[in-house]
N, C-alpha and C. Protein backbone atom coordinates (compact mmCIF):
# COMPACT_ATOMS: atom_id res chain seq x y z
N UNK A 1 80.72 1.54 45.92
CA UNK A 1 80.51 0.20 46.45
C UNK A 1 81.12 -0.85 45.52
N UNK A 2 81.15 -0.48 44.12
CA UNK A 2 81.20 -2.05 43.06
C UNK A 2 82.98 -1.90 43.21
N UNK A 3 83.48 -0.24 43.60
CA UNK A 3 85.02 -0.30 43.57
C UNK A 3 85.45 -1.26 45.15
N UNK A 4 84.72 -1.13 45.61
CA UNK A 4 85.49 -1.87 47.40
C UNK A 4 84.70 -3.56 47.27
N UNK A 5 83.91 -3.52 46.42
CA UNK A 5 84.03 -5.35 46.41
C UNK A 5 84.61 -5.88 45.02
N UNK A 6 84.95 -5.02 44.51
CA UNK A 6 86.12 -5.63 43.39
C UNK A 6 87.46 -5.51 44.44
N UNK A 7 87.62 -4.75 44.93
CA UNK A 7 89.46 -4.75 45.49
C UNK A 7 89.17 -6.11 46.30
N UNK A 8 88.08 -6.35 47.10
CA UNK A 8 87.69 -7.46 48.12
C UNK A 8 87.97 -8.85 47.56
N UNK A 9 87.30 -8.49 46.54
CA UNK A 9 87.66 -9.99 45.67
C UNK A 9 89.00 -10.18 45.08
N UNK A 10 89.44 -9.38 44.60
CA UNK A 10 91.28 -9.28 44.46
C UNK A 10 92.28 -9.22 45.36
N UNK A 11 91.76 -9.24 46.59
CA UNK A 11 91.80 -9.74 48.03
C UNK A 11 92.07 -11.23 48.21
N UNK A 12 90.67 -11.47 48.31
CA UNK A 12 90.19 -12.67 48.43
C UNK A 12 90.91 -13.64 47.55
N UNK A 13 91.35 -13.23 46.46
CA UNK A 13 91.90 -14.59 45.08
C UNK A 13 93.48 -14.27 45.80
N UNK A 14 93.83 -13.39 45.77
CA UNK A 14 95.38 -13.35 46.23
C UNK A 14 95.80 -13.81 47.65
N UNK A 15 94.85 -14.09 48.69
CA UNK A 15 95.04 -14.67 49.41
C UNK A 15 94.90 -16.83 49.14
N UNK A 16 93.80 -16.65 48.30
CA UNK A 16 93.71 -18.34 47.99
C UNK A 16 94.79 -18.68 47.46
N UNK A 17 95.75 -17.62 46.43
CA UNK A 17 96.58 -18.19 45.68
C UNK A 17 97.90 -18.69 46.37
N UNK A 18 97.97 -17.47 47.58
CA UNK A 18 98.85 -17.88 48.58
C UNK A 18 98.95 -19.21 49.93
N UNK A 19 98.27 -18.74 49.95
CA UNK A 19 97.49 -20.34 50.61
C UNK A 19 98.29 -21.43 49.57
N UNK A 20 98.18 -21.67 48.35
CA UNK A 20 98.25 -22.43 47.69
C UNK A 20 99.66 -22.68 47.66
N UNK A 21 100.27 -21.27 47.10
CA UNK A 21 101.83 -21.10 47.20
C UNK A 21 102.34 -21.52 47.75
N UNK A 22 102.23 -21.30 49.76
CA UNK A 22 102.38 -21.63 50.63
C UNK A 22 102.88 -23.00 50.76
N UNK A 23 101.58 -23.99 50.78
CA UNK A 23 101.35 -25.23 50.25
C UNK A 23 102.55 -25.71 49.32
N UNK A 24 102.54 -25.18 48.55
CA UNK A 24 103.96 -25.76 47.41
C UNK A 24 105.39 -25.37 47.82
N UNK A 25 105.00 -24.49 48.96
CA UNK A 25 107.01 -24.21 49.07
C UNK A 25 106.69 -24.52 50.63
N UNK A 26 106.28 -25.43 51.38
CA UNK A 26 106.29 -26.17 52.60
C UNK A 26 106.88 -27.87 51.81
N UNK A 27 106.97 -27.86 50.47
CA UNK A 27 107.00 -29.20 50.21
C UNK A 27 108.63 -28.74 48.90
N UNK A 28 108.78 -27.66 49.08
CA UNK A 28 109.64 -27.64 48.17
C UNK A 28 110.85 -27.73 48.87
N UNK A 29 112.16 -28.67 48.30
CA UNK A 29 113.79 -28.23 49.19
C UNK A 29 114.26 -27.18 49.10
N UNK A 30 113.90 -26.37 48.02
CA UNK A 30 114.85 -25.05 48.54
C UNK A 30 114.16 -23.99 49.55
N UNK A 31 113.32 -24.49 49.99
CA UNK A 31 112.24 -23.23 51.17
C UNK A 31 112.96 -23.50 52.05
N UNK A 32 113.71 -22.28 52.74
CA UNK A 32 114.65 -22.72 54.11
C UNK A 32 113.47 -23.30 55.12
N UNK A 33 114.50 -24.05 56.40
CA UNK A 33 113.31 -24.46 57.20
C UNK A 33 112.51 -24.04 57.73
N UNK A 34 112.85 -22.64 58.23
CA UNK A 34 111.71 -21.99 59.39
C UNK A 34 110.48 -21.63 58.41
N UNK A 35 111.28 -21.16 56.94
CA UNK A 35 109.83 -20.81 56.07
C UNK A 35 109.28 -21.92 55.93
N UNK A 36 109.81 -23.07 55.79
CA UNK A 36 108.96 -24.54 55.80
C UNK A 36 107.82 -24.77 56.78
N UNK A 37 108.22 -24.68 57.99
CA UNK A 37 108.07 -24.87 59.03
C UNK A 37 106.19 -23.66 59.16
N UNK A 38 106.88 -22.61 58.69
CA UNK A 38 105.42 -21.78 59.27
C UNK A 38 104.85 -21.46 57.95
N UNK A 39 105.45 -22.04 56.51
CA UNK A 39 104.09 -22.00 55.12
C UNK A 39 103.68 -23.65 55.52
N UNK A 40 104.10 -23.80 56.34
CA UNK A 40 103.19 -25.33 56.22
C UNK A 40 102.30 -25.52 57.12
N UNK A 41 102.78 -24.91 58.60
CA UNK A 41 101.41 -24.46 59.08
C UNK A 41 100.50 -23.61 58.85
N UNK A 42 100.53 -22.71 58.21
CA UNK A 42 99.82 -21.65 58.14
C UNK A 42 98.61 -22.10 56.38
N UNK A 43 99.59 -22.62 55.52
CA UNK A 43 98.76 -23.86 54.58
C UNK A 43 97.86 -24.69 55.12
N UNK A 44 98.26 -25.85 56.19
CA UNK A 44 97.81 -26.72 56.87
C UNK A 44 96.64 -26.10 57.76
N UNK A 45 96.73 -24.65 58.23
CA UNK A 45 94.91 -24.36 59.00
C UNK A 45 94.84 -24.07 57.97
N UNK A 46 94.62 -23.30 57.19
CA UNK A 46 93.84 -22.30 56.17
C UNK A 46 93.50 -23.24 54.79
N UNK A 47 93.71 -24.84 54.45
CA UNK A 47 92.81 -25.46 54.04
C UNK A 47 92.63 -26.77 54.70
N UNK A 48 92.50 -26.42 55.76
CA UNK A 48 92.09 -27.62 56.58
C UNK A 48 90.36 -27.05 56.65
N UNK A 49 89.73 -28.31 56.82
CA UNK A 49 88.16 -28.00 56.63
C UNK A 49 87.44 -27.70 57.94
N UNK A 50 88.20 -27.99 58.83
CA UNK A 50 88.06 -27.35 60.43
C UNK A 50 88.43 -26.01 60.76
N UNK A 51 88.20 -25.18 61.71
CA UNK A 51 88.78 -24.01 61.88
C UNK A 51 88.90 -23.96 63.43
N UNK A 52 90.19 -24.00 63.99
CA UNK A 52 90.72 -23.71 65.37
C UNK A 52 89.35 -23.35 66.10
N UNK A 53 88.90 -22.04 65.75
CA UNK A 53 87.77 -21.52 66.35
C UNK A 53 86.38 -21.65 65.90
N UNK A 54 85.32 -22.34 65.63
CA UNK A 54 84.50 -22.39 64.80
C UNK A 54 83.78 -20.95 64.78
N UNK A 55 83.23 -21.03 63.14
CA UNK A 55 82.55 -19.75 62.91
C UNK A 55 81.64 -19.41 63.62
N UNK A 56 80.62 -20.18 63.87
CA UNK A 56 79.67 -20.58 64.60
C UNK A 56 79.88 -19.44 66.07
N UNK A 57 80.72 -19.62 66.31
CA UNK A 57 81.36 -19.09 67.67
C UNK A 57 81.38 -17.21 67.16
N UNK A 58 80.39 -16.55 67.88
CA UNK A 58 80.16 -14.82 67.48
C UNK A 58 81.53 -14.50 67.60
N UNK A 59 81.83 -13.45 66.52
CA UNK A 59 82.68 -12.73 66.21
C UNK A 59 84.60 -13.44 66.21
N UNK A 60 84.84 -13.93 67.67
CA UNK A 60 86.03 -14.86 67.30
C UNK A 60 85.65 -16.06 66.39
N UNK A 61 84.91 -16.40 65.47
CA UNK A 61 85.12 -17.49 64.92
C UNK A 61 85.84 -16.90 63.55
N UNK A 62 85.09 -15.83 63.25
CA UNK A 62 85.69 -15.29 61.93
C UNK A 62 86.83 -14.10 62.20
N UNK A 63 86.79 -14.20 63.46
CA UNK A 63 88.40 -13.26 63.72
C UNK A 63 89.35 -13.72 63.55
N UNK A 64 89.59 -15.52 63.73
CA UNK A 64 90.81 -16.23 63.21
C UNK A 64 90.91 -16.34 61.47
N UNK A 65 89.65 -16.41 61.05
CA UNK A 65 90.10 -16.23 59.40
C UNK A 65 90.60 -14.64 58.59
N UNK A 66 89.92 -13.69 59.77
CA UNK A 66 90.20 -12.37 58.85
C UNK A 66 91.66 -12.09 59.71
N UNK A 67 92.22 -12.71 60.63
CA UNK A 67 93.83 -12.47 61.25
C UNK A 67 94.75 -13.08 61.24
N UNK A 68 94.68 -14.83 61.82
CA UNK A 68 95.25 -15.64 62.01
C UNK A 68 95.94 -15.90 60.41
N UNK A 69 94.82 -15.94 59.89
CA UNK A 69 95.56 -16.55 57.86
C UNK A 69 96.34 -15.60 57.38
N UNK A 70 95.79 -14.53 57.24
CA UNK A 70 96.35 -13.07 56.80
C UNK A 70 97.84 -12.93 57.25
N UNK A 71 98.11 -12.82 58.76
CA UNK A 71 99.05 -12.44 59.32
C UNK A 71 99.91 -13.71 59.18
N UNK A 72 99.84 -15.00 58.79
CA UNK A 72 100.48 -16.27 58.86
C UNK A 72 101.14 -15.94 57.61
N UNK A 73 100.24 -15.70 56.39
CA UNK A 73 100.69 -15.78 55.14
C UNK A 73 102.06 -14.53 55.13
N UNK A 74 101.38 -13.27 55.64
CA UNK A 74 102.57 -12.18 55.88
C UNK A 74 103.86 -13.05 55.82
N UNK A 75 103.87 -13.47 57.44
CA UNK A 75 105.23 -14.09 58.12
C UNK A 75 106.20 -15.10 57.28
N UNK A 76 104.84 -15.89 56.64
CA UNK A 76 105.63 -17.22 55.91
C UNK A 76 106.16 -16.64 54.20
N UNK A 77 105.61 -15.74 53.70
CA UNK A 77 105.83 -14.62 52.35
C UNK A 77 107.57 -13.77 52.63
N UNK A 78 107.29 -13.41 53.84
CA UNK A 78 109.08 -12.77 54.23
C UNK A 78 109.92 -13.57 54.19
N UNK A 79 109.88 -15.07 55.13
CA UNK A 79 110.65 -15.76 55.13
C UNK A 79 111.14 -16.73 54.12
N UNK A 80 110.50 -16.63 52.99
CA UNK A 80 111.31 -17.37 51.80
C UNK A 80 111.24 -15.76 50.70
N UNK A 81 112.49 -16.25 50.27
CA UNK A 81 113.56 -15.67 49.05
C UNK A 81 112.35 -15.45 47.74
N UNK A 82 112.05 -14.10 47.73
CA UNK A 82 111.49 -13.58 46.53
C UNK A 82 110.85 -14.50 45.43
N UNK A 83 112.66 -14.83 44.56
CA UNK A 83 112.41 -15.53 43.18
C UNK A 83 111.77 -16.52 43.95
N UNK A 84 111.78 -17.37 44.56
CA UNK A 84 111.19 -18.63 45.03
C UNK A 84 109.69 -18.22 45.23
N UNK A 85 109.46 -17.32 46.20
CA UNK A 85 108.08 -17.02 46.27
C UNK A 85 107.07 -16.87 44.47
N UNK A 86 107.83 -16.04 43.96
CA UNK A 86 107.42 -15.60 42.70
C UNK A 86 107.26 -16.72 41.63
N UNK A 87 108.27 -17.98 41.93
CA UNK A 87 108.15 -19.19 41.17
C UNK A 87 106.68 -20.04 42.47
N UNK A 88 106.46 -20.11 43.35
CA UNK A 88 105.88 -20.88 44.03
C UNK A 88 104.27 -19.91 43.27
N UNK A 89 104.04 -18.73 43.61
CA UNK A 89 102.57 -18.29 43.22
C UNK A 89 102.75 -18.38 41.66
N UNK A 90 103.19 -18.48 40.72
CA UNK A 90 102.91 -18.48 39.05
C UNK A 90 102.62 -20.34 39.39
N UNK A 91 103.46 -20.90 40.14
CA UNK A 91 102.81 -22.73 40.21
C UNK A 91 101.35 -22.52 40.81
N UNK A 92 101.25 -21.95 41.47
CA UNK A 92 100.09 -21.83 42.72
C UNK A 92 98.78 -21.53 41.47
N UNK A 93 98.91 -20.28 40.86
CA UNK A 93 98.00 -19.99 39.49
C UNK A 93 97.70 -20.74 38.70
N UNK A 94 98.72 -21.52 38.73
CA UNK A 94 98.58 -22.59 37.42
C UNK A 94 97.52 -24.21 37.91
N UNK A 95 97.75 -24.20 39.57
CA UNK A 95 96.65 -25.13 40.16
C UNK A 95 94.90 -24.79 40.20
N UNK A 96 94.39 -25.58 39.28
CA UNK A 96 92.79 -25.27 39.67
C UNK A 96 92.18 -25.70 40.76
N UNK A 97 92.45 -26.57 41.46
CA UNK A 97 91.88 -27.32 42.52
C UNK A 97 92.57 -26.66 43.73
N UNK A 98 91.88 -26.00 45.07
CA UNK A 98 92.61 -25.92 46.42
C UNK A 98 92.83 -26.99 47.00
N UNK A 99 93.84 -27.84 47.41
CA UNK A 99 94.11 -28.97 48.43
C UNK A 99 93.92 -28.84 49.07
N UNK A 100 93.43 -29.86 49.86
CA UNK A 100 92.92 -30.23 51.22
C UNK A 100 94.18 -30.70 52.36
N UNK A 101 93.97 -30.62 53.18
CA UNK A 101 95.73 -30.44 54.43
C UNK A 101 94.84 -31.48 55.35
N UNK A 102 95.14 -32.60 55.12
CA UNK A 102 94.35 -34.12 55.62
C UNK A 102 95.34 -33.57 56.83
N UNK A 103 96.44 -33.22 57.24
CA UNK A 103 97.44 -32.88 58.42
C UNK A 103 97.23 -32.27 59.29
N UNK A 104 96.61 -30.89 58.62
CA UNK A 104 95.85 -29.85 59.44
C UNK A 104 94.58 -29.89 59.76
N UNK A 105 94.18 -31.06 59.39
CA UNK A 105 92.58 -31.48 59.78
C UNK A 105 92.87 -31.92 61.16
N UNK A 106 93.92 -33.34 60.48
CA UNK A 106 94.46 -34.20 62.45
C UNK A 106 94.94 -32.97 63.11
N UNK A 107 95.57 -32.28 62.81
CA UNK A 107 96.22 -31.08 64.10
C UNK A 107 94.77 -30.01 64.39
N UNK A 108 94.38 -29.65 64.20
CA UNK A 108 92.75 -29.57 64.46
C UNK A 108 91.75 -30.05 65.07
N UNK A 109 91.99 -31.29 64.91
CA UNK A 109 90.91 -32.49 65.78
C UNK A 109 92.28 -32.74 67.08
N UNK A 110 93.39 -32.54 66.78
CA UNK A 110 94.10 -33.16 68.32
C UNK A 110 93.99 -31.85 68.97
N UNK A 111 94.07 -31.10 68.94
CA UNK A 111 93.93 -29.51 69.46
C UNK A 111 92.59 -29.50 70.32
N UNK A 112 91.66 -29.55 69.58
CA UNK A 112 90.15 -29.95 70.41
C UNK A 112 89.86 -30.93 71.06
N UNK A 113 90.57 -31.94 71.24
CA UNK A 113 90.79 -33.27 71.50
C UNK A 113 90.96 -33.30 73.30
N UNK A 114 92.41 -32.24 72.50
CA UNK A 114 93.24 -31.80 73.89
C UNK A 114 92.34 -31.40 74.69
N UNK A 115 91.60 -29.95 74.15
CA UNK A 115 90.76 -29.18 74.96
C UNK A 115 90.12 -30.13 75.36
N UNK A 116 89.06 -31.04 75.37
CA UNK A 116 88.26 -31.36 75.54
C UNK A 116 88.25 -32.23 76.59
N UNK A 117 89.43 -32.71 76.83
CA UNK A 117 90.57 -33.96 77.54
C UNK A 117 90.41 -32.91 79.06
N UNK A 118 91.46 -31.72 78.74
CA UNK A 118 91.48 -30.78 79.76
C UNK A 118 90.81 -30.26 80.75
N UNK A 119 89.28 -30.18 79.99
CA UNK A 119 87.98 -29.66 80.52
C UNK A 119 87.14 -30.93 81.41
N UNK A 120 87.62 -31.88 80.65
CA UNK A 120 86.87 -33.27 81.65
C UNK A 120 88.19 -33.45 82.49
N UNK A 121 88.93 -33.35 82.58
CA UNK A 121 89.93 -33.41 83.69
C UNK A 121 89.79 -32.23 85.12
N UNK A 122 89.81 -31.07 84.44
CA UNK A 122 89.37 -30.31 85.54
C UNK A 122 87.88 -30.69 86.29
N UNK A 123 86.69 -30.53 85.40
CA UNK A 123 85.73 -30.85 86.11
C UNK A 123 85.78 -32.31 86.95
N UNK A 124 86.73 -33.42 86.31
CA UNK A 124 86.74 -34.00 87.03
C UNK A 124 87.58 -33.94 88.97
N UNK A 125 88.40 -33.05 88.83
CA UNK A 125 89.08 -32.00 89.77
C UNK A 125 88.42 -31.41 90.67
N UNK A 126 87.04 -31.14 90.01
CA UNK A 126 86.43 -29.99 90.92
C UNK A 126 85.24 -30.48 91.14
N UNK A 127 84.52 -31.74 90.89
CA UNK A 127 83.34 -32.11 91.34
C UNK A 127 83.47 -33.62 91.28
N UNK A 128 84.16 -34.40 91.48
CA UNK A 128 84.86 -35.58 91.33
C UNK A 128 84.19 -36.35 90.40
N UNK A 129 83.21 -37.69 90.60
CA UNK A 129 83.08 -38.23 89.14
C UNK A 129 81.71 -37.65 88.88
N UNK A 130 81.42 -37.97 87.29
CA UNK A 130 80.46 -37.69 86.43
C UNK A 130 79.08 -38.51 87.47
């Protein structure tokens, strides 16, 4: 047991650090764009203080944190150039504080926004006014 929640936690830190990484090469010029493009979203949910799906919500709430982040970080880790990655996580280590993605908060709240827009539109569709 103490061996599978030590790997968990060496898990767990190597994913924050990436997150972080992420974060620093969405803002760096030499990250080509598409890696720009998806370490900055994938930065932008994963410390945004909202979560697409709330936890709250059985089993999909924490299915977007144990997939959605994981598999983002994968995608956005391939698409930039090694040395760069390898210079972005030794910066990433060297940050004590996780940032906050004030960006991915607004893309979060407009997302639910939307939904929420959608759902009073239909019902308004299907049973006319309130």
């Amino acid at each position: 047991m103490d061996k599978w929640l030590s790997s968990a936690k060496t898990w767990a830190r190597s994913i924050k650090r990436d997150v972080v990484s992420l974060w620093i090469a969405a803002r760096d010029q030499r990250t080509p764009l598409a890696a720009k493009i998806v370490a900055g979203a994938v930065a932008g949910y994963a410390l945004s203080p909202i979560d697409l799906i709330p936890d709250f919500i059985p089993i999909l709430g924490y299915l977007d944190d144990l997939l959605i982040v994981p598999l983002g970080i994968l995608l956005a880790i391939r698409l930039i150039p090694k040395p760069l990655m390898s210079e972005f996580r030794i910066l990433a280590e060297e940050r004590t504080k996780l940032p906050n993605s004030r960006i991915g908060l607004l893309a979060i709240i407009a997302i639910w926004l939307t939904c929420v827009a959608v759902a009073a539109w239909f019902a308004w569709l299907q049973f006319g006014s309130f």
